[in-house]
N, C-alpha and C. Protein backbone atom coordinates (compact mmCIF):
# COMPACT_ATOMS: atom_id res chain seq x y z
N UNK A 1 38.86 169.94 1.17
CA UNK A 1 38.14 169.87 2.45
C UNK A 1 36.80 169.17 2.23
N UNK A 2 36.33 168.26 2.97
CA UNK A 2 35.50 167.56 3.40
C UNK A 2 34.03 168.28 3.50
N UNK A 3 32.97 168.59 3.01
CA UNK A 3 31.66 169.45 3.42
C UNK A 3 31.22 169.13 4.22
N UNK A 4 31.00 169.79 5.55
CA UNK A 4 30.03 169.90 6.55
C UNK A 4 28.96 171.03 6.71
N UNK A 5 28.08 170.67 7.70
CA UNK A 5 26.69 171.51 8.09
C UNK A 5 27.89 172.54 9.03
N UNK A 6 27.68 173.94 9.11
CA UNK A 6 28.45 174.27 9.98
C UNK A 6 27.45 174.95 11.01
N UNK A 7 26.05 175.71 10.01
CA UNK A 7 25.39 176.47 10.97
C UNK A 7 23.55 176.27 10.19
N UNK A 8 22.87 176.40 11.10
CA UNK A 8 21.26 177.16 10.44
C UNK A 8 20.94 178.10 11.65
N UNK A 9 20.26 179.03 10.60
CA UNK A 9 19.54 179.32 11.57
C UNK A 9 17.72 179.20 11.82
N UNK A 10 17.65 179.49 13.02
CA UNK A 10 16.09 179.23 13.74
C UNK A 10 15.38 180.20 14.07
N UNK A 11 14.10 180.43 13.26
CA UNK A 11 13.65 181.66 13.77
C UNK A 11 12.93 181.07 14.61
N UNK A 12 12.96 182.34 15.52
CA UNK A 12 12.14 182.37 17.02
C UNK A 12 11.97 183.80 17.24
N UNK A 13 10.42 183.99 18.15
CA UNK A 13 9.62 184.87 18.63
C UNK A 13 10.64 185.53 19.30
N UNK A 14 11.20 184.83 20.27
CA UNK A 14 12.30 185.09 21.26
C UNK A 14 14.08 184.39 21.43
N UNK A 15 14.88 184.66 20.77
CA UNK A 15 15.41 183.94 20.39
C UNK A 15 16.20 183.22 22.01
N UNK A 16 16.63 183.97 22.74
CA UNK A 16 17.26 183.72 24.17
C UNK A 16 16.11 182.46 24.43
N UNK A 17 14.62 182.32 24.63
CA UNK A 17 14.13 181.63 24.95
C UNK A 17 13.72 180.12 24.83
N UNK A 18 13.75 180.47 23.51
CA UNK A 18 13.86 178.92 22.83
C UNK A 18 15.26 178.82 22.63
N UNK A 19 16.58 178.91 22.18
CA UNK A 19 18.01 178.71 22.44
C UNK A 19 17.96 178.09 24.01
N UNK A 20 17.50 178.83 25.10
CA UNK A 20 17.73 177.89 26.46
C UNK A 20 17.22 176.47 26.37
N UNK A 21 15.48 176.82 25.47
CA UNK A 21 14.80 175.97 25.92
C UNK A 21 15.36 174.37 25.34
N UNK A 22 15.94 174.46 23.92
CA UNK A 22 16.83 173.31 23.28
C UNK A 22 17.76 173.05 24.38
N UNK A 23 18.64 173.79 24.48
CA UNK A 23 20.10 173.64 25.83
C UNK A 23 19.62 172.78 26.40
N UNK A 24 18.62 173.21 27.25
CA UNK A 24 18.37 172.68 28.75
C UNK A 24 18.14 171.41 28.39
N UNK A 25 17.34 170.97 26.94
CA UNK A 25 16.95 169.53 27.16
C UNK A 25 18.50 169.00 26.69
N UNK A 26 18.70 169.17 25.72
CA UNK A 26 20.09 168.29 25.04
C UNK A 26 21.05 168.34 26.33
N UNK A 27 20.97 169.16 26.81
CA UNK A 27 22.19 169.35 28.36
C UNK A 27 23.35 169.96 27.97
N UNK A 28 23.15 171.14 27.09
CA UNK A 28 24.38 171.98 26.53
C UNK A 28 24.57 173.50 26.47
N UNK A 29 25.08 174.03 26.44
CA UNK A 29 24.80 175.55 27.07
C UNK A 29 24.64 176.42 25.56
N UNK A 30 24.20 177.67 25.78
CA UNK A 30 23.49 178.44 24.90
C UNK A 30 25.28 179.11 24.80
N UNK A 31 25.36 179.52 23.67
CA UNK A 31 26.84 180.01 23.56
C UNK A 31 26.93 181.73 23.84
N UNK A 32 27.78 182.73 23.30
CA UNK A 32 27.66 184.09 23.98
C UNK A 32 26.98 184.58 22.49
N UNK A 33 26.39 185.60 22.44
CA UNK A 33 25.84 186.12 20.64
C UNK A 33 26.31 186.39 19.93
N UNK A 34 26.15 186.00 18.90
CA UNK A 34 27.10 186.59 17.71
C UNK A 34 26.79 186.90 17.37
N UNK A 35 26.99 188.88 16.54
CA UNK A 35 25.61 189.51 15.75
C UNK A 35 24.24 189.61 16.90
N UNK A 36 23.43 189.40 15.64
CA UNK A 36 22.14 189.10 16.67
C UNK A 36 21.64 187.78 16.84
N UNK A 37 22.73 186.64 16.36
CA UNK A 37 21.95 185.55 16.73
C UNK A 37 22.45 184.98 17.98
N UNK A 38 21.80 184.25 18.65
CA UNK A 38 21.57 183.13 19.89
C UNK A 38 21.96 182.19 19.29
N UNK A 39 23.57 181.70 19.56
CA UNK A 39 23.54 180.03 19.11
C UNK A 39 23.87 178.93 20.08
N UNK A 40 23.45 177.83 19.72
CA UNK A 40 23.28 176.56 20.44
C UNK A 40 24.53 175.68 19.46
N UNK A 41 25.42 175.00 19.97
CA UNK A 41 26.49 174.22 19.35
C UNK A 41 26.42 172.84 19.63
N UNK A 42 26.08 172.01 18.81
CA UNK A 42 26.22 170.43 19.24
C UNK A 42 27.76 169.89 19.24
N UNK A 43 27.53 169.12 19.33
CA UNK A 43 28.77 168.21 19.67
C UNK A 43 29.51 168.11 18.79
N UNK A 44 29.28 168.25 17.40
CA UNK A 44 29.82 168.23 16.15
C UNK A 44 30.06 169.23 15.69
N UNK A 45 30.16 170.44 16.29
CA UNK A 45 30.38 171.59 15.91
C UNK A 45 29.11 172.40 15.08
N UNK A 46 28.14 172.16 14.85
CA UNK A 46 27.40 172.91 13.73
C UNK A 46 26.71 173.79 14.72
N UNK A 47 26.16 175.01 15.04
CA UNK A 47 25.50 175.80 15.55
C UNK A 47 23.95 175.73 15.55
N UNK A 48 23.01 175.99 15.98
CA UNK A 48 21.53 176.47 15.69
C UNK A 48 21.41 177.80 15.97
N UNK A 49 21.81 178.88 14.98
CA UNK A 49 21.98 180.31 15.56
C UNK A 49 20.64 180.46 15.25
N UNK A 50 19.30 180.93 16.50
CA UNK A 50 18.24 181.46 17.06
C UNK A 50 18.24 183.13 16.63
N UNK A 51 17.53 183.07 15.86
CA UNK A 51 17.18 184.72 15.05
C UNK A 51 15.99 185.38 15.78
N UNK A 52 15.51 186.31 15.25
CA UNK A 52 14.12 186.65 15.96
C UNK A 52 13.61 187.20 14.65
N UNK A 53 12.30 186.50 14.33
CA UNK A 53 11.71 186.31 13.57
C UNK A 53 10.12 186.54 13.72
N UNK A 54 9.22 187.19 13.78
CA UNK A 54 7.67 187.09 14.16
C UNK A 54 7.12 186.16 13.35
N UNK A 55 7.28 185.95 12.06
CA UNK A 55 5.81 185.39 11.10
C UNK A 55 7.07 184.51 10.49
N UNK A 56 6.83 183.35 10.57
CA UNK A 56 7.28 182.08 10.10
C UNK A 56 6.74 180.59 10.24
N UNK A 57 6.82 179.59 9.16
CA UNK A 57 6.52 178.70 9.40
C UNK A 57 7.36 177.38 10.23
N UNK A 58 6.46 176.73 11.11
CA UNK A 58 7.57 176.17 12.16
C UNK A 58 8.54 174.84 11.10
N UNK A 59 9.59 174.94 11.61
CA UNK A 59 10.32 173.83 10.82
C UNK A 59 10.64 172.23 11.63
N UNK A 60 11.16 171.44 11.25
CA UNK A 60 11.55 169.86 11.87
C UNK A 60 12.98 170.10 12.10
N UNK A 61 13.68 169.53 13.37
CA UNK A 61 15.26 169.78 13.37
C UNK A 61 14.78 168.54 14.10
N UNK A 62 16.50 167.56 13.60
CA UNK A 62 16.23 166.19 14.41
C UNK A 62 18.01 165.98 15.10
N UNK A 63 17.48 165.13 16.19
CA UNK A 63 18.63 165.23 17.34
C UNK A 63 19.61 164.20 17.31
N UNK A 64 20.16 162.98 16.47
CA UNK A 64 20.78 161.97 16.84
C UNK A 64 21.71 161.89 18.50
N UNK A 65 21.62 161.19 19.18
CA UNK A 65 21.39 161.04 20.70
C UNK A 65 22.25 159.68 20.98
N UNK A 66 22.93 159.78 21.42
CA UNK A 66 23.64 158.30 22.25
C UNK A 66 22.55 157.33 23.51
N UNK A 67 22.24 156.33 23.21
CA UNK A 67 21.93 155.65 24.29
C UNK A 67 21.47 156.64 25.34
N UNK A 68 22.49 156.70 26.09
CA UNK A 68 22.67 157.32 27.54
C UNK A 68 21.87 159.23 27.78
N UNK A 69 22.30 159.97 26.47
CA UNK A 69 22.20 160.96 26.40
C UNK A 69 20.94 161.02 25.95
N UNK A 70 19.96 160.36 25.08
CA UNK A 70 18.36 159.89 24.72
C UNK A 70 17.77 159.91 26.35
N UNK A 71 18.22 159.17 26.94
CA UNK A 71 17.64 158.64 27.85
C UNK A 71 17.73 159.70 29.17
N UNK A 72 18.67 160.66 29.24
CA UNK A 72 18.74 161.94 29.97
C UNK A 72 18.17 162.72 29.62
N UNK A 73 17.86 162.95 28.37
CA UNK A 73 17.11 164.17 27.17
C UNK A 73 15.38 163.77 27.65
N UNK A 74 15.05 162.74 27.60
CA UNK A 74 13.79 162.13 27.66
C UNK A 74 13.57 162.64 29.23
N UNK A 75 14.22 162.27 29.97
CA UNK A 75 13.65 162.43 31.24
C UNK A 75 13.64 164.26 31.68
N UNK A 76 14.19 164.66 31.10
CA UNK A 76 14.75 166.54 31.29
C UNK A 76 13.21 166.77 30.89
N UNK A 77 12.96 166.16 29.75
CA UNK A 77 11.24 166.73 28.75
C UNK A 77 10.31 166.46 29.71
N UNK A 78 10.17 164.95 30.54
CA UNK A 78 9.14 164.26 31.33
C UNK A 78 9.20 165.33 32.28
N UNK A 79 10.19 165.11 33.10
CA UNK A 79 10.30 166.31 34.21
C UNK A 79 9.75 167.29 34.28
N UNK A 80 10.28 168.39 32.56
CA UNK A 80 9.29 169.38 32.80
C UNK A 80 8.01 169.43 32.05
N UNK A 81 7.41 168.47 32.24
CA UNK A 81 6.01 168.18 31.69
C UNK A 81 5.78 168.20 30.35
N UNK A 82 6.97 168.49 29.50
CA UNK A 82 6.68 168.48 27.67
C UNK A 82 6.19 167.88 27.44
N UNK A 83 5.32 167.88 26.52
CA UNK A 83 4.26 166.89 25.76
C UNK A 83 5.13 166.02 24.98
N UNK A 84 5.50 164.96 24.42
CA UNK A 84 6.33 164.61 23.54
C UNK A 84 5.40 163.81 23.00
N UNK A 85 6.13 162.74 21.87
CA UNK A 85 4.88 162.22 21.14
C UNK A 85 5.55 160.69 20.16
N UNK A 86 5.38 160.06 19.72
CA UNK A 86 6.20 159.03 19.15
C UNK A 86 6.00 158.79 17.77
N UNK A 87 5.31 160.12 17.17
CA UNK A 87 5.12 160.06 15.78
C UNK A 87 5.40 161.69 15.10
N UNK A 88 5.49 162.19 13.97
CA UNK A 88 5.77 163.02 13.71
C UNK A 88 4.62 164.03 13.68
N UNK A 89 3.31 163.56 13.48
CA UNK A 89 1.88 163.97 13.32
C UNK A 89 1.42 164.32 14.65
N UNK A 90 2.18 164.06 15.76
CA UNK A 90 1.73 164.56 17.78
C UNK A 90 0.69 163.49 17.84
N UNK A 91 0.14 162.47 17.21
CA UNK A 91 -0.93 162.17 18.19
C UNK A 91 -0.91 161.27 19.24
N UNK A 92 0.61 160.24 19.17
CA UNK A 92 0.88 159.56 20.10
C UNK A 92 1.57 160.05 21.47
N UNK A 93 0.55 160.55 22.13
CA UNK A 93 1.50 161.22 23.10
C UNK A 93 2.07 160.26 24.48
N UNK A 94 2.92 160.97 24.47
CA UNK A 94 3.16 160.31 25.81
C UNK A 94 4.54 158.65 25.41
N UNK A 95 4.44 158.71 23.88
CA UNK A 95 5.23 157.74 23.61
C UNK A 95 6.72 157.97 22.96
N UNK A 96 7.20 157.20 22.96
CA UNK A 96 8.56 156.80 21.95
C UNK A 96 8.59 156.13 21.28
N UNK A 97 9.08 156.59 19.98
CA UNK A 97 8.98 155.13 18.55
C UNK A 97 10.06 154.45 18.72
N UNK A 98 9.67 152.82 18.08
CA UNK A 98 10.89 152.15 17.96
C UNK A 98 11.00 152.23 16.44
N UNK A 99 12.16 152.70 16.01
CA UNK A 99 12.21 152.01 14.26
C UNK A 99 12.05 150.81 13.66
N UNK A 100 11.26 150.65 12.32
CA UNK A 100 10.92 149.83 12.28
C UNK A 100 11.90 149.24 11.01
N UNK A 101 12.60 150.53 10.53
CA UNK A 101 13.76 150.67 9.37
C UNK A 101 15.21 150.00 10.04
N UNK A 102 15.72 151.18 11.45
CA UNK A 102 16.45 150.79 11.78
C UNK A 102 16.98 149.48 13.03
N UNK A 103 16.71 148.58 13.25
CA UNK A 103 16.36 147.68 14.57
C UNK A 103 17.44 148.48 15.73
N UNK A 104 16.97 148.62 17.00
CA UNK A 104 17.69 149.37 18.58
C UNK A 104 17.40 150.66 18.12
N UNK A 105 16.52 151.58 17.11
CA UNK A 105 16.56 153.33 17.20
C UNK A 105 15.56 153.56 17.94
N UNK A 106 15.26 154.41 18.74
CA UNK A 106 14.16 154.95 19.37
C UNK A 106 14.30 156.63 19.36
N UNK A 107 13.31 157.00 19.27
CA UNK A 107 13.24 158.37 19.34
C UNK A 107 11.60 159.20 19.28
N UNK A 108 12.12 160.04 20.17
CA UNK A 108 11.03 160.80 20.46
C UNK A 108 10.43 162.56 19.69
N UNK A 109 9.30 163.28 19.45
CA UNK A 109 9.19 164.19 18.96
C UNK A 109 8.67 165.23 20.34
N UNK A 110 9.10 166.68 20.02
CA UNK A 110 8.03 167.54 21.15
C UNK A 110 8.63 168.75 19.98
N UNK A 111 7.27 169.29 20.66
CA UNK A 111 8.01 171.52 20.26
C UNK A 111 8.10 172.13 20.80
N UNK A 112 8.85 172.83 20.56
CA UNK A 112 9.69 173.48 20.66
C UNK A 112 8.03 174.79 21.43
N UNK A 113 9.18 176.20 22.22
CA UNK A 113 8.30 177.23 21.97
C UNK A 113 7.59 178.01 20.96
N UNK A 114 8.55 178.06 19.83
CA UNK A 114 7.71 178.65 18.85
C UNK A 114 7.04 177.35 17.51
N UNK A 115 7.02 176.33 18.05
CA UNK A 115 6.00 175.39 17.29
C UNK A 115 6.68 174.68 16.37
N UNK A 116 8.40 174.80 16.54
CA UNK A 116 9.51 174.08 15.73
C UNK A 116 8.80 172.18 16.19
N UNK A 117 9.12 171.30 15.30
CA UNK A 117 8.55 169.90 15.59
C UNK A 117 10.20 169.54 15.84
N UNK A 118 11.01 169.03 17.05
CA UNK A 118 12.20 169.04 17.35
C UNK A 118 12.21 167.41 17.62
N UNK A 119 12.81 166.07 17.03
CA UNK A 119 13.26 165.02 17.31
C UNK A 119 14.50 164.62 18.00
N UNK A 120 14.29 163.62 19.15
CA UNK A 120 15.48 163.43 19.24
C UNK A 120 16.02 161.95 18.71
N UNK A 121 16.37 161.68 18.77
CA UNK A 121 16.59 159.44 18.08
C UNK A 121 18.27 159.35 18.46
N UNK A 122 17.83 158.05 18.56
CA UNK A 122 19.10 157.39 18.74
C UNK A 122 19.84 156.15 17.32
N UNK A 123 20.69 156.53 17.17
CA UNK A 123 21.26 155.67 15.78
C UNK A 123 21.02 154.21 15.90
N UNK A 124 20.28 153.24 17.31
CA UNK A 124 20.43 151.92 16.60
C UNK A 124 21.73 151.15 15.94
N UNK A 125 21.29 149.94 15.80
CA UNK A 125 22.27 148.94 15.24
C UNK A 125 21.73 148.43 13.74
N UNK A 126 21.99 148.87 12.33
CA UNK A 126 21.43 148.17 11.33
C UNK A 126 22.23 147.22 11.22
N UNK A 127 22.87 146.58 11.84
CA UNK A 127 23.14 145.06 12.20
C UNK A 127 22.21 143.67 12.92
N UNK A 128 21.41 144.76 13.68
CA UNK A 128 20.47 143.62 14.03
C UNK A 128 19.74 143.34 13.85
C-alpha cells in the first residue's frame, strides 16, 4: 500500500468553532464526531480532527485549491471581513501572492480562530 496523510489533529479552544470556521471557507461540511474530535475531510480523504486544547502553540496548515475553488474560498474570507494577507509574516494585508517559484500559483494566508496561520494556494503551471 501506497502512504498517505490520513488524519491530524488541531487543537482548538473550541473545537465545533473553528472546524465550522475552516468548512465554511473551503465550502465543505464539518463531519459528525468521532470520540471527541470535530473533523473536517478534504477532498482527498485526510481529516483535520479539531481537539480541544487550551495552551498551545498556533500551527501553519496549507490548502492546495483549484482555480475556481481559490477564487470562491477568497471571496467567502472577503465577505466575511477576514483579514488575509499575501505573506506568511501578516504584513501584507489585504493581498495575494503570486509565486515566484511556481509561474500561475497564487495564494493567500489568514487565521484561523485560535491563531492557526491557515494558507490557501493554488498549484500553478511549472510549465510556464
Amino acid at each position: 500500500m501506497a502512504v498517505e496523510l490520513n488524519h491530524t489533529i488541531v487543537p482548538a479552544r473550541d473545537p465545533q468553532t473553528s472546524a465550522r470556521f475552516l468548512a465554511d471557507i473551503l465550502g465543505l461540511e464539518v463531519g459528525p464526531p468521532v470520540a471527541h474530535f470535530t473533523p473536517v475531510t478534504l477532498s482527498n480523504r485526510v481529516s483535520l480532527d479539531y481537539d480541544r486544547l487550551d495552551d498551545f502553540e498556533p500551527h501553519h496548515y496549507a490548502f492546495m485549491l483549484g482555480e475556481q475553488e481559490f477564487d470562491a474560498a477568497l471571496a467567502r474570507i472577503q465577505h466575511s471581513g477576514i483579514t488575509h494577507y499575501g505573506d506568511p509574516a501578516c504584513k501584507e494585508t489585504g493581498e495575494v501572492y503570486h509565486s515566484r517559484h511556481t509561474p500561475g500559483r497564487r495564494g493567500t494566508y489568514f487565521r484561523d480562530p485560535d491563531g492557526h496561520l491557515m494558507e490557501l494556494l493554488t498549484q500553478g503551471d511549472p510549465r510556464l
